[in-house]
Protein backbone atom coordinates (compact mmCIF):
# COMPACT_ATOMS: atom_id res chain seq x y z
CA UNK A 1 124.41 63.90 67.18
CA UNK A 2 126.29 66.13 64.63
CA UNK A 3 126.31 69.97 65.81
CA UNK A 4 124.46 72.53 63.55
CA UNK A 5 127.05 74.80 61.60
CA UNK A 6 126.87 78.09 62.76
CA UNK A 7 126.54 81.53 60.84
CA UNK A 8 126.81 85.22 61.49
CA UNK A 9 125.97 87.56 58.60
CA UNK A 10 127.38 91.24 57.98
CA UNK A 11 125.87 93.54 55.27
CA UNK A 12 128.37 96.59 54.41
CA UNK A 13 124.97 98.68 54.24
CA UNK A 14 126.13 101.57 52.17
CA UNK A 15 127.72 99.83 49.24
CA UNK A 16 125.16 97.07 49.23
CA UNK A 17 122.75 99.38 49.37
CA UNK A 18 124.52 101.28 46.46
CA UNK A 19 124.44 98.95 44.19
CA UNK A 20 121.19 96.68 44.43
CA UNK A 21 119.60 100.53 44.00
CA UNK A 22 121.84 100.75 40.65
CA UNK A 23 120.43 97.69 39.88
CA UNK A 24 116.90 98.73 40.44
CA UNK A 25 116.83 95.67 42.65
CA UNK A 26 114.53 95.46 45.79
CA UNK A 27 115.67 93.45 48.66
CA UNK A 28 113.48 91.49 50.57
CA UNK A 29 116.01 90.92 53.66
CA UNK A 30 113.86 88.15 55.23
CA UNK A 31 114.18 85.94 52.12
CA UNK A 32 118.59 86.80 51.93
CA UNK A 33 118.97 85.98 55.29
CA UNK A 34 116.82 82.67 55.24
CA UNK A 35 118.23 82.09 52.10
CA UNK A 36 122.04 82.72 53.23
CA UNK A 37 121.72 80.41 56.19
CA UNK A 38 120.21 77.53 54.65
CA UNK A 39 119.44 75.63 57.33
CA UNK A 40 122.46 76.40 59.82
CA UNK A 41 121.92 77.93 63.03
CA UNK A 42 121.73 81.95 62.41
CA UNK A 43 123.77 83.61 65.13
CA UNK A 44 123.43 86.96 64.23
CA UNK A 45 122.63 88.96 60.73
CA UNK A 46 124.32 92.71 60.75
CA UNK A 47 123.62 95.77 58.80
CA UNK A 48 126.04 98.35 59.60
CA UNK A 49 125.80 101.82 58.53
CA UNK A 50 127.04 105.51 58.92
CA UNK A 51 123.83 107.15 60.31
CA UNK A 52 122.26 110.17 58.20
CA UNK A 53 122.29 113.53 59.12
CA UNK A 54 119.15 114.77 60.54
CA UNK A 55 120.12 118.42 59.77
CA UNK A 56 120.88 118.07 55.87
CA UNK A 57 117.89 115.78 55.02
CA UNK A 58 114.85 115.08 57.34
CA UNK A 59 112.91 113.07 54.94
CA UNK A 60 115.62 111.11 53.88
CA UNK A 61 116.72 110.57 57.75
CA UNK A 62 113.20 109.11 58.64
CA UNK A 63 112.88 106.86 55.92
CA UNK A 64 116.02 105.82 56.70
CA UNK A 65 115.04 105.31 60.31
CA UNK A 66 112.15 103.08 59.44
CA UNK A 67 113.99 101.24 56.82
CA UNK A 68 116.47 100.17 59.88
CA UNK A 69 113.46 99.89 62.66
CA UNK A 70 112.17 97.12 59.63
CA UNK A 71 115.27 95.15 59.70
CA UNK A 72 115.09 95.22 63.88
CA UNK A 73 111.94 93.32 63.16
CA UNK A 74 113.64 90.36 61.78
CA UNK A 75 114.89 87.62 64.46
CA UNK A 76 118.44 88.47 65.05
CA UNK A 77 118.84 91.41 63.16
């Protein structure tokens, strides 16, 4: 029995995020990841990230926050 491949995926999150919003583009991050593993065996997906400063922007920190508490919600996120 052939082994599964095996993939890790690693999403620069400021620039992607840069420029799908340039775009106008909304990502649905369950449909990339399933879509970017294609049947392999997901070992991890990554979004990494400078975090926000709560000082300069609270509304924009908080959305933030729950924008990256949505992605925890994905299986291995």
């Amino acid at each position: 029995m052939k082994n599964k491949e095996r993939v890790s995926i690693f999403v620069d999150g400021g620039n992607f995020y840069h420029s799908t919003q340039k775009r106008g583009w909304k990502i649905n991050y369950r449909k990339l990841i399933n879509e970017l593993v294609r049947g392999r065996n997901l070992v991890g997906a990554y979004y990494y990230v400078a975090p926000l400063d709560l000082d300069t922007n609270q509304e924009r920190y908080w959305k933030h926050q729950r924008f990256l508490d949505m992605l925890k919600e994905i299986p291995k996120f």
